[in-house]
PDB file of N, CA and C in Angstrom:
ATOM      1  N   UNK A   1      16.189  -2.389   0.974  1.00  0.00           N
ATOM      2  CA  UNK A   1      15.119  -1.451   0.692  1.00  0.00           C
ATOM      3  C   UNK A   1      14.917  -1.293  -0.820  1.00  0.00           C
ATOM      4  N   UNK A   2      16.320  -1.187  -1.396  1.00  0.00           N
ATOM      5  CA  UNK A   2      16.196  -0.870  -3.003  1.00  0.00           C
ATOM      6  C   UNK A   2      15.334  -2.431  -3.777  1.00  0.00           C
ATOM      7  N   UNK A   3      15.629  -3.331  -2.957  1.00  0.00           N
ATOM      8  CA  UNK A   3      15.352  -4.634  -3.667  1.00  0.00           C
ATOM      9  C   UNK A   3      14.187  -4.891  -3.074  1.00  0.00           C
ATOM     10  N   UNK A   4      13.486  -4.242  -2.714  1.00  0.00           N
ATOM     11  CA  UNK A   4      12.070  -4.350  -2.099  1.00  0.00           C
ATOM     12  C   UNK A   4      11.607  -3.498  -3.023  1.00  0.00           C
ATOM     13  N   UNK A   5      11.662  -2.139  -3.113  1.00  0.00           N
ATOM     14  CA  UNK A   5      10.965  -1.409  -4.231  1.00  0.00           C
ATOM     15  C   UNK A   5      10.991  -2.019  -5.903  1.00  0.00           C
ATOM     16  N   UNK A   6      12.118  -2.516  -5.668  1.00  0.00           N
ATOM     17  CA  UNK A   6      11.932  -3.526  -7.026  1.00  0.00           C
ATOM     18  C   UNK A   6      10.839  -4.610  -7.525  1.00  0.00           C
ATOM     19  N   UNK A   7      11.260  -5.395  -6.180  1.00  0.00           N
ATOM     20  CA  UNK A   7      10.433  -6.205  -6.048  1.00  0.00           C
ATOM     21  C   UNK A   7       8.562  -5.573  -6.913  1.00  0.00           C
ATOM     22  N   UNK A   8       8.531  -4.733  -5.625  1.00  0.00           N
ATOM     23  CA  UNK A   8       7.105  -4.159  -5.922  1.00  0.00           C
ATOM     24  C   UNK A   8       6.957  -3.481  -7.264  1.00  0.00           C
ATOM     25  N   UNK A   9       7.981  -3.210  -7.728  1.00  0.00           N
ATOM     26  CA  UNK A   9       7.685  -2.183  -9.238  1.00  0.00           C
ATOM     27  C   UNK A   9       7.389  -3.513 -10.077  1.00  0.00           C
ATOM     28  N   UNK A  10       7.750  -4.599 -10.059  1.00  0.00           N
ATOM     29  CA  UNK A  10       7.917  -5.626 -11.095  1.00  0.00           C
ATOM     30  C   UNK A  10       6.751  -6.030 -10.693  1.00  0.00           C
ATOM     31  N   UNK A  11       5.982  -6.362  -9.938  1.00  0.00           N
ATOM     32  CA  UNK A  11       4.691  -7.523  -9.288  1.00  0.00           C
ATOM     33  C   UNK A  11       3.687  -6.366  -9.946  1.00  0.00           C
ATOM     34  N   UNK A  12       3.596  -5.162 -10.268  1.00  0.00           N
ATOM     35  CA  UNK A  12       2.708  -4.210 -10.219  1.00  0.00           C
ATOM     36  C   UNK A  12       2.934  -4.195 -11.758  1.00  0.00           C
ATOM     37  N   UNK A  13       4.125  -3.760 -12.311  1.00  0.00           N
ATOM     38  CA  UNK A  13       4.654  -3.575 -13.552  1.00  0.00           C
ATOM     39  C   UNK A  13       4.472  -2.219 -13.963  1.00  0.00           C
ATOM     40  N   UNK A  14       4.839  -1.477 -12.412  1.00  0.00           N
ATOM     41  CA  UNK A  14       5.273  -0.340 -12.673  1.00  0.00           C
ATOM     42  C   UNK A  14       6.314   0.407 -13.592  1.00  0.00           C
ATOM     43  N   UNK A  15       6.212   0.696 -14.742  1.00  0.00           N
ATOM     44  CA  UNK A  15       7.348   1.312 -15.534  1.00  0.00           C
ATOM     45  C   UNK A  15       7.761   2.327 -14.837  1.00  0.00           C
ATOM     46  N   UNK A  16       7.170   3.296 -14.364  1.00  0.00           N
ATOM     47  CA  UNK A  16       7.790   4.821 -13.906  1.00  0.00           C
ATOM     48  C   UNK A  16       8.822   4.397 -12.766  1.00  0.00           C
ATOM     49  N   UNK A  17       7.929   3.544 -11.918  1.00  0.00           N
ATOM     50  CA  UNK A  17       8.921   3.033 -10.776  1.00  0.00           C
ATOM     51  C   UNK A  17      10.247   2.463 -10.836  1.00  0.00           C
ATOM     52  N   UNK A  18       9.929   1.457 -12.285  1.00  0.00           N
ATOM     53  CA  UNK A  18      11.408   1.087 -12.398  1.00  0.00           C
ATOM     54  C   UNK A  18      12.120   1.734 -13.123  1.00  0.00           C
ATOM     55  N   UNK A  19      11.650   2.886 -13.648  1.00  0.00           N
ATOM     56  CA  UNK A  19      13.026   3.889 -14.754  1.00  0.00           C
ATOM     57  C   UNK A  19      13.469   4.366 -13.330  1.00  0.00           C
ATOM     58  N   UNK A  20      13.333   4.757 -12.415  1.00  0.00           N
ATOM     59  CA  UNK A  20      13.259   5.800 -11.348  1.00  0.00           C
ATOM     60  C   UNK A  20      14.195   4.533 -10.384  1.00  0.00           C
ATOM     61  N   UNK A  21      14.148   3.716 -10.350  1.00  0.00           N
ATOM     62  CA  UNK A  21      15.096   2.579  -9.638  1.00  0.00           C
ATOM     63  C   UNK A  21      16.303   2.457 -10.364  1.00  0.00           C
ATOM     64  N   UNK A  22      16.133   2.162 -11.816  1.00  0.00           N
ATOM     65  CA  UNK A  22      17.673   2.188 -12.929  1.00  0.00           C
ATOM     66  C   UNK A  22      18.291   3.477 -12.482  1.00  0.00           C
ATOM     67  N   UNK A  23      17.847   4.815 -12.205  1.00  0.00           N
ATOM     68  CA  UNK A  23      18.441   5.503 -12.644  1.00  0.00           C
ATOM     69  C   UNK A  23      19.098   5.947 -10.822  1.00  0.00           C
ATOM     70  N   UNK A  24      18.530   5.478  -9.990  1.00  0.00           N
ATOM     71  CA  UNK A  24      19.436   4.776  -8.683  1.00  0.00           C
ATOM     72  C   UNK A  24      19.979   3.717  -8.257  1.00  0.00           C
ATOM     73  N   UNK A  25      20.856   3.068  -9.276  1.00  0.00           N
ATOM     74  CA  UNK A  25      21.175   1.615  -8.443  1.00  0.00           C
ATOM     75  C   UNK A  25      22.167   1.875  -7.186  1.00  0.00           C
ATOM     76  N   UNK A  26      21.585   1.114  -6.435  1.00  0.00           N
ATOM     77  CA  UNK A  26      22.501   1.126  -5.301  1.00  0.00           C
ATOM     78  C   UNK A  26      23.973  -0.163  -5.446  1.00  0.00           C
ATOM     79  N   UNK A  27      24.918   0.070  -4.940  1.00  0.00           N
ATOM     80  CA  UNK A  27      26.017  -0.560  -4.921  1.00  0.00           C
ATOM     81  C   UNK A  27      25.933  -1.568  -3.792  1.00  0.00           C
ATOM     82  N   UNK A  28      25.837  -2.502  -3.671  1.00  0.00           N
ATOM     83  CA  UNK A  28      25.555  -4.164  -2.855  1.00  0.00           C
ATOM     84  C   UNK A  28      27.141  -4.945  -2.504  1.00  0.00           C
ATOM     85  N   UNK A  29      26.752  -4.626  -1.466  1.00  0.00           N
ATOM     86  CA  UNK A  29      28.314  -5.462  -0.921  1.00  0.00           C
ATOM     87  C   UNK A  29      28.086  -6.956  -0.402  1.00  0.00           C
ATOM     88  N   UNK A  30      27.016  -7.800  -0.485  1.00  0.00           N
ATOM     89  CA  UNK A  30      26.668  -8.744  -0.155  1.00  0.00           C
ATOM     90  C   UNK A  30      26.819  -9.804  -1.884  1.00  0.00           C
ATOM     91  N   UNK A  31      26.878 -10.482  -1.967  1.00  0.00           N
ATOM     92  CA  UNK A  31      26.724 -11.486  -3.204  1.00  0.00           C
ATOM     93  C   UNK A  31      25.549 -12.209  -3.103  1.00  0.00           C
ATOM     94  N   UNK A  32      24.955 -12.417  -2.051  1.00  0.00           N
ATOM     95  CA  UNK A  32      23.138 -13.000  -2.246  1.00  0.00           C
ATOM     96  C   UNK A  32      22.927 -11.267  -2.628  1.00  0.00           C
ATOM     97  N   UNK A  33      22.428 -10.344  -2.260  1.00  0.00           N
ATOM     98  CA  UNK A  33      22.022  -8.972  -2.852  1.00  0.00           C
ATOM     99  C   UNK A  33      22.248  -8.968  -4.160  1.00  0.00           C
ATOM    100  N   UNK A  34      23.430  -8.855  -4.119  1.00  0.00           N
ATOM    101  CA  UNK A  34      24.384  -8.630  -5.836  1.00  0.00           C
ATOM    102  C   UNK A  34      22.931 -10.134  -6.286  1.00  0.00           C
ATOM    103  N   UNK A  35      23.309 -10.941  -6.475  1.00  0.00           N
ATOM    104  CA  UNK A  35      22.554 -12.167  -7.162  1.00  0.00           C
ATOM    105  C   UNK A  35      21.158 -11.610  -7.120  1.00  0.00           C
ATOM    106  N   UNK A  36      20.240 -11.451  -6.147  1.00  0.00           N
ATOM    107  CA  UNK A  36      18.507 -11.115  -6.137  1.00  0.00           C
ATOM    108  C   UNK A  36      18.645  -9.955  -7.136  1.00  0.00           C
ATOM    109  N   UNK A  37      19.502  -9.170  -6.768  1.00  0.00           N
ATOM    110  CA  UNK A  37      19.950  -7.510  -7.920  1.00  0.00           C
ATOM    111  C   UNK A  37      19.654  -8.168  -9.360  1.00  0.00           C
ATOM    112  N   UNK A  38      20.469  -8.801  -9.685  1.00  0.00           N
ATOM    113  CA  UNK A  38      20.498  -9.451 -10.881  1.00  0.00           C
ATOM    114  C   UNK A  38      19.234  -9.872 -11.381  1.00  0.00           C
ATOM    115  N   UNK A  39      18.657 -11.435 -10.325  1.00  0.00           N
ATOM    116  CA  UNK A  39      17.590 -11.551 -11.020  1.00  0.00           C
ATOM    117  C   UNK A  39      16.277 -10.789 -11.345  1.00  0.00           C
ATOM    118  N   UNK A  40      16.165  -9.692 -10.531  1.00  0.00           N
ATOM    119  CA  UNK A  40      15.466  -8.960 -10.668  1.00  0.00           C
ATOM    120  C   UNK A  40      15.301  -7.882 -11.482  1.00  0.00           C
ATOM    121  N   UNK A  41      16.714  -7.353 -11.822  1.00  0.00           N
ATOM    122  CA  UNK A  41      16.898  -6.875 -13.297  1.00  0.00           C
ATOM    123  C   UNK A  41      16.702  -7.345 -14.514  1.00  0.00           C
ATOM    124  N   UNK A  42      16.827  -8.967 -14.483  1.00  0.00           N
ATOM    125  CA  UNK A  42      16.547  -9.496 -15.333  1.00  0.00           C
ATOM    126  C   UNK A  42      14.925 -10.007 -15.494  1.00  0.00           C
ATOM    127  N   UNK A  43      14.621  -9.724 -14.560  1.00  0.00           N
ATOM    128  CA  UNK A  43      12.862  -9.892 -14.618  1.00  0.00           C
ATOM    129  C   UNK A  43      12.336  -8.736 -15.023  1.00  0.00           C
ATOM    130  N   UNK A  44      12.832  -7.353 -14.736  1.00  0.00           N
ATOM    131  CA  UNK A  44      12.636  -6.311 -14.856  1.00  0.00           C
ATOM    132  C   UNK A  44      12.222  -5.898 -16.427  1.00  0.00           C
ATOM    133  N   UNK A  45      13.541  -6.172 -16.978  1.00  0.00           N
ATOM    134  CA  UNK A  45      13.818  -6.399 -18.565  1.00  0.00           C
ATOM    135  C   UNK A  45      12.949  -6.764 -19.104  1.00  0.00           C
ATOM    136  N   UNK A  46      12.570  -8.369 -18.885  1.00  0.00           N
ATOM    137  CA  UNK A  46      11.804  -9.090 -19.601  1.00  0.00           C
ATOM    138  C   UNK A  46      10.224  -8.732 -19.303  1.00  0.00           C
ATOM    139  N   UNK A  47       9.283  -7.791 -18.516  1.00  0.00           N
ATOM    140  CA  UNK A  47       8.426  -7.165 -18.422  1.00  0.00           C
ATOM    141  C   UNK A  47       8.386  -5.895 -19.068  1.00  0.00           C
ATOM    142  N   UNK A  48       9.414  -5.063 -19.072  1.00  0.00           N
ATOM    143  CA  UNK A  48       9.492  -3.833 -19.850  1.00  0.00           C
ATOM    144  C   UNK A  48       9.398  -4.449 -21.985  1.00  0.00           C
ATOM    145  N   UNK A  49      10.276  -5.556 -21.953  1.00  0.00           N
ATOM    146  CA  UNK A  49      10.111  -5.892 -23.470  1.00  0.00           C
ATOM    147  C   UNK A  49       8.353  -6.651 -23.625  1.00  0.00           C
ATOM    148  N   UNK A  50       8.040  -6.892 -22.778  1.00  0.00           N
ATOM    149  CA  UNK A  50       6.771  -7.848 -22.750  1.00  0.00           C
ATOM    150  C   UNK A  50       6.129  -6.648 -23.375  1.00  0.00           C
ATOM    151  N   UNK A  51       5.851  -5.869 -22.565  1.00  0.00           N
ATOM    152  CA  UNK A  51       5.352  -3.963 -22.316  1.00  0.00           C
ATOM    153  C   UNK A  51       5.088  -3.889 -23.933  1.00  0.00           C
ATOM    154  N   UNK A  52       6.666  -3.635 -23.996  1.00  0.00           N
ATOM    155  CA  UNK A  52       6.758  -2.917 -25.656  1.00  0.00           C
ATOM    156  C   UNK A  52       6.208  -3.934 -26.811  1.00  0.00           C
ATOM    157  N   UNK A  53       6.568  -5.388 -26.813  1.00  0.00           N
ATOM    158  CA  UNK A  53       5.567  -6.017 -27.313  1.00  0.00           C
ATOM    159  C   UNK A  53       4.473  -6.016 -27.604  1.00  0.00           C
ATOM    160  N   UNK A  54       3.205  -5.864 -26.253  1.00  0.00           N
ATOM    161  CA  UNK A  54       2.148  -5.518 -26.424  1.00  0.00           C
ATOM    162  C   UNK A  54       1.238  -4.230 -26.884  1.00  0.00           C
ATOM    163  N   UNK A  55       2.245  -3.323 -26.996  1.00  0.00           N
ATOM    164  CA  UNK A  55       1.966  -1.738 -27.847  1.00  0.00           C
ATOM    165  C   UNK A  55       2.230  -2.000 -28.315  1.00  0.00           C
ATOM    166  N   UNK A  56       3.082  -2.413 -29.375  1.00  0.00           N
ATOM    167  CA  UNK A  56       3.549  -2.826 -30.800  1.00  0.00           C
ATOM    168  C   UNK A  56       2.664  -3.037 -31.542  1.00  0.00           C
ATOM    169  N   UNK A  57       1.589  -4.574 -30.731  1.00  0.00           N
ATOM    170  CA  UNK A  57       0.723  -5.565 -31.148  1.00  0.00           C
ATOM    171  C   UNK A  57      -0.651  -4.592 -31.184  1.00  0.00           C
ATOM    172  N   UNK A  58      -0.834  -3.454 -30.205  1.00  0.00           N
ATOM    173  CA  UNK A  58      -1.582  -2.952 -30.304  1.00  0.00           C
ATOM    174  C   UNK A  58      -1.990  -1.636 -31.382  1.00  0.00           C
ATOM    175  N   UNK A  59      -0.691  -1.478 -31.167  1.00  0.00           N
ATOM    176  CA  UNK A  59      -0.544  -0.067 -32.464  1.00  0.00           C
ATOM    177  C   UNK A  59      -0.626  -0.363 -34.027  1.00  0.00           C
ATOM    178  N   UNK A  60      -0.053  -2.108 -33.804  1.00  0.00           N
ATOM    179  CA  UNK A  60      -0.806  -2.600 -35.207  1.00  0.00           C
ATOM    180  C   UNK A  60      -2.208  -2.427 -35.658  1.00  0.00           C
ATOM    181  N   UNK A  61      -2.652  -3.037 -34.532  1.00  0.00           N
ATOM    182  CA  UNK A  61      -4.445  -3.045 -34.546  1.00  0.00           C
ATOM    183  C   UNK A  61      -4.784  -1.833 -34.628  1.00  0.00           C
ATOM    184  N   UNK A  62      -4.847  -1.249 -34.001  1.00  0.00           N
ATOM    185  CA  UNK A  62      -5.646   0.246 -34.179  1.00  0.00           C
ATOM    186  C   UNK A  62      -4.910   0.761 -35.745  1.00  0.00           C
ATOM    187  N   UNK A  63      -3.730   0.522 -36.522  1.00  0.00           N
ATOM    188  CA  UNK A  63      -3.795   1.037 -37.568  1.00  0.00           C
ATOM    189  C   UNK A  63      -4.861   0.057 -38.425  1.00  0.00           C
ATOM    190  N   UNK A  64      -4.635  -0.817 -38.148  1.00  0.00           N
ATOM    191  CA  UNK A  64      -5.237  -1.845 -39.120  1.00  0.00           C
ATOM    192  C   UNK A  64      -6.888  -1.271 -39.147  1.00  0.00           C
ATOM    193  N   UNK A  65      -7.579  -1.051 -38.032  1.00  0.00           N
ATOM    194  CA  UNK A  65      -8.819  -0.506 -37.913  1.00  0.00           C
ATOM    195  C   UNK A  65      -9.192   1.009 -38.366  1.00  0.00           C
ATOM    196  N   UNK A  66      -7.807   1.907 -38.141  1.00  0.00           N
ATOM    197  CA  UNK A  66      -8.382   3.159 -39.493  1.00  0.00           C
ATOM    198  C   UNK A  66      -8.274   2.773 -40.444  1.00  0.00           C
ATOM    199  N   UNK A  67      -7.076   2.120 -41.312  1.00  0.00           N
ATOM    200  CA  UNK A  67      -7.303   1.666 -42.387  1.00  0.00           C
ATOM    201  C   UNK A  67      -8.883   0.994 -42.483  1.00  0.00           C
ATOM    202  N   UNK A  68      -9.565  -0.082 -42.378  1.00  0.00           N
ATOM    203  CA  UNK A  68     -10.780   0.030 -42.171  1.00  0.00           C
ATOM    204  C   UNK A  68     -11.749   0.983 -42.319  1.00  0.00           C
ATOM    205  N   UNK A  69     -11.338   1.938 -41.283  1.00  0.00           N
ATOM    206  CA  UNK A  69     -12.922   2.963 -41.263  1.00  0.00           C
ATOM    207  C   UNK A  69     -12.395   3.735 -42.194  1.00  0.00           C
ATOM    208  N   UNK A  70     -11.178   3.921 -42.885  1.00  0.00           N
ATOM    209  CA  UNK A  70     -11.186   4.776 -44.012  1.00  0.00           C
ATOM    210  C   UNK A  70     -11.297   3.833 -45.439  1.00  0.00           C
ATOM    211  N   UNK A  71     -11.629   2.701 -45.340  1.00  0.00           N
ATOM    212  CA  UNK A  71     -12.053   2.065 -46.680  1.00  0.00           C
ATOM    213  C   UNK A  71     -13.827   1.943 -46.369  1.00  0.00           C
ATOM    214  N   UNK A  72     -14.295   2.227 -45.248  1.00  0.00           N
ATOM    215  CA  UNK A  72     -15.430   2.250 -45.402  1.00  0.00           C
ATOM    216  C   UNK A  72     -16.223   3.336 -45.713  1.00  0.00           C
ATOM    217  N   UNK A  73     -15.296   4.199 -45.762  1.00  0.00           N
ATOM    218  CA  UNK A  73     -16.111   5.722 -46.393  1.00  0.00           C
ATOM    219  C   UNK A  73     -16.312   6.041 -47.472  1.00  0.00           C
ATOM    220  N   UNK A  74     -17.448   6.653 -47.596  1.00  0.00           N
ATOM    221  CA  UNK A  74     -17.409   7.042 -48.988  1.00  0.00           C
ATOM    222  C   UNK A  74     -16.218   7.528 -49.927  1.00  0.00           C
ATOM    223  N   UNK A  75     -16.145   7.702 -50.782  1.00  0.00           N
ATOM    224  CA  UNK A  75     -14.946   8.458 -51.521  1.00  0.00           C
ATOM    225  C   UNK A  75     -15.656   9.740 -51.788  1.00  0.00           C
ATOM    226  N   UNK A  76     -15.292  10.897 -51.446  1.00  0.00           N
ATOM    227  CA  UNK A  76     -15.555  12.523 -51.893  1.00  0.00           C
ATOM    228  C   UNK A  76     -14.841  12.770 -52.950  1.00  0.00           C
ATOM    229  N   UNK A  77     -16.032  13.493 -53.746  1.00  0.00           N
ATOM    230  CA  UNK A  77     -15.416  13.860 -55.455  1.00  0.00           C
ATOM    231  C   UNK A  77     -15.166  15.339 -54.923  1.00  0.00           C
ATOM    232  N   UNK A  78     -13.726  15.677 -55.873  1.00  0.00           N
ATOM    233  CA  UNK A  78     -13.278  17.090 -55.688  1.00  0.00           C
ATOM    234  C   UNK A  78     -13.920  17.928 -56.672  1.00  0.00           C
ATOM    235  N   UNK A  79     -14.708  17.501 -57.403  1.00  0.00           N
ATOM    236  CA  UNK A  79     -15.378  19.160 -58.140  1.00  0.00           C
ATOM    237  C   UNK A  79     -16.691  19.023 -57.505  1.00  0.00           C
ATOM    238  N   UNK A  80     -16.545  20.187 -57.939  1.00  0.00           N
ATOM    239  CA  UNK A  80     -18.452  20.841 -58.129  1.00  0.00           C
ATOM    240  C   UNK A  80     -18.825  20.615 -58.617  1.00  0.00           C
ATOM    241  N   UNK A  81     -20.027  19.390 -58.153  1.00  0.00           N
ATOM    242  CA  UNK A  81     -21.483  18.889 -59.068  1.00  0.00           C
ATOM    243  C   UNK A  81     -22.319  19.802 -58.768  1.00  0.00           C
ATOM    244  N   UNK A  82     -22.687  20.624 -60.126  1.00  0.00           N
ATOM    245  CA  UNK A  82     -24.203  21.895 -60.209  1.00  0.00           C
ATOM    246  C   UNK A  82     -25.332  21.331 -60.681  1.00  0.00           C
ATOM    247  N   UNK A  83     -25.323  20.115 -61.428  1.00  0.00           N
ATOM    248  CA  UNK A  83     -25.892  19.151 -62.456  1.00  0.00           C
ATOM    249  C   UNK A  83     -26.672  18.518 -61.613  1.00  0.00           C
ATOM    250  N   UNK A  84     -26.322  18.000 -60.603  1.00  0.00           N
ATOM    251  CA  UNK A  84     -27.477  17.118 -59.457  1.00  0.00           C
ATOM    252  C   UNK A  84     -28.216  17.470 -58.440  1.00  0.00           C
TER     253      UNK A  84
END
């Protein structure tokens, strides 16, 4: 059952689902279980780092783009022009 919800958290790339699976592992008395356990943790992993990768890549961009819209603004002078 546990390796079925896995299953499905990973095909979906459910994060909530799989913090919520880590933080129940079940104990497997079989060694095919124990083994699918494994690879699936290890698939698990490598989707959660994919994850953080792609916010990374993204949080670059969006800074890179205020920087942008704040070089495209005018510059505001701090005194009081009465003169113009």
């Amino acid at each position: 059952m546990w390796l079925n919800k896995l299953k499905s958290a990973i095909i979906t790339k459910n994060i909530k689902e799989l913090e919520l699976l880590m933080d129940e592992l079940p104990s497997f008395e079989k060694k095919e279980d124990i083994d699918s356990g494994l690879y699936l943790l290890e698939e698990a992993k490598n989707i959660v780092s994919e994850l953080k990768n792609e916010t990374q890549l993204t949080m670059i961009q969006i800074k890179k783009n205020i920087d942008f819209m704040k070089s495209t603004q005018t510059q505001k002078t701090a005194k009081f022009d009465i003169i113009s």
